[in-house]
Structures are given as structure tokens and as C-alpha cells.
Protein backbone atom coordinates (compact mmCIF):
# COMPACT_ATOMS: atom_id res chain seq x y z
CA UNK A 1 121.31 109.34 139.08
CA UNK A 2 123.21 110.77 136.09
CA UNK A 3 121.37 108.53 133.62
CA UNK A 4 117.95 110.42 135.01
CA UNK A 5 119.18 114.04 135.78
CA UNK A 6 119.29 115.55 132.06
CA UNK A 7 120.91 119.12 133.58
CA UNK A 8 123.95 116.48 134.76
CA UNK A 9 126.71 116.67 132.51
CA UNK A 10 130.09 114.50 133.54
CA UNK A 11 133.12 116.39 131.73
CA UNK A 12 135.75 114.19 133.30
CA UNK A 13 136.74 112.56 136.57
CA UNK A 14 140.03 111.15 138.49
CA UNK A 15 140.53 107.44 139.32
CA UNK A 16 143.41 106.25 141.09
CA UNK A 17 145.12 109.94 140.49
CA UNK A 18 144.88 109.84 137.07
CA UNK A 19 142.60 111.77 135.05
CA UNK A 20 140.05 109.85 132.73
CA UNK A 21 137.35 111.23 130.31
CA UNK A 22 133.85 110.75 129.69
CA UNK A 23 134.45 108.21 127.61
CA UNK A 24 136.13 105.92 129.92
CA UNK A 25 133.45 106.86 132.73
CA UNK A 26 130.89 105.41 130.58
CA UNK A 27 132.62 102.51 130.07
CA UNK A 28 133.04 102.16 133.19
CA UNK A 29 129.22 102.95 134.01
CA UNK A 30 128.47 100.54 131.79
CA UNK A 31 130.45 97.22 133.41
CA UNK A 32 128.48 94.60 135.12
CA UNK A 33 128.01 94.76 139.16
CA UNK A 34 130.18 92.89 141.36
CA UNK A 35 127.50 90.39 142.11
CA UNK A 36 126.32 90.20 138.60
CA UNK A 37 129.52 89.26 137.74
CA UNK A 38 130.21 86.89 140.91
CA UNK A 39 126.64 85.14 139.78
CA UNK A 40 128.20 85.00 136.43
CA UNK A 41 131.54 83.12 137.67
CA UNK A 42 129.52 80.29 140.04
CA UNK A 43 127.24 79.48 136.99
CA UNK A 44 130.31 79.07 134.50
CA UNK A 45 132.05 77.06 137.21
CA UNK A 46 129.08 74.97 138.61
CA UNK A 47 128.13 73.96 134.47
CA UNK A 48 130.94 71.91 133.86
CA UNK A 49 130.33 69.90 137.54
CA UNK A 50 126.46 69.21 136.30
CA UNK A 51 127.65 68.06 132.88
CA UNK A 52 129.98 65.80 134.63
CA UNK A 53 127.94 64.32 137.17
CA UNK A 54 124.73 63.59 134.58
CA UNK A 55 127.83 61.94 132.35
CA UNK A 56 128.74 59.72 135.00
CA UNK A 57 125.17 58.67 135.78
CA UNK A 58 124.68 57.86 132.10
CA UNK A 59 127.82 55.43 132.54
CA UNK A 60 126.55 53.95 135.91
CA UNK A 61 122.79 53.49 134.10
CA UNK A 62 124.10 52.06 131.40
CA UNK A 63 126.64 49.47 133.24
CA UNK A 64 123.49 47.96 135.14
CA UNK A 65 122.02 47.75 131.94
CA UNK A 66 124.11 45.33 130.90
């Protein structure tokens, strides 16, 4: 909403009692969903399972080969 309201202005804020500036808010504003970054986790986990599996298929193929 504050990306599309131009009379918004965001001076400040508190997180976890502490005081934080804008700075930090748009950092903040800026980071990734939860789920984007759940989808991001799953993918780096399930790559290294594929590459695995097609490596062992290539050394099953190519033991019947033979």
C-alpha cells in the first residue's frame, strides 16, 4: 500500500522494541516472502537428489551396456 499511496511517508517504526529507520524498513520491505523463500529452499535441496539419481542411471545404463 505504501509503494502506491505517494501522500504515505514512513519516518520510522519499532520492531521487537527497538526503534529502526526507514532505511532498515525498506530493507526489510524489500526481503523475499516466506513462501518465496520456502520455494527457494525445496528447489536447492531437491537439485542435488535429481543430479544424483540421473548419475546413477547413467552408471546402471552403462553397466548393461557392457
Amino acid at each position: 500500500m505504501a509503494k502506491t499511496n505517494d501522500r504515505l511517508e514512513v519516518v520510522g517504526g519499532i520492531m521487537n522494541g527497538k526503534k529502526v529507520d526507514v532505511n532498515t524498513i525498506k530493507d526489510l520491505a524489500s526481503l523475499p516472502s516466506l513462501d518465496e523463500l520456502r520455494g527457494k529452499l525445496v528447489g536447492l535441496l531437491q537439485a542435488p537428489a535429481g543430479q544424483l539419481a540421473r548419475l546413477a542411471k547413467a552408471y546402471s545404463e552403462k553397466e548393461q551396456a557392457a
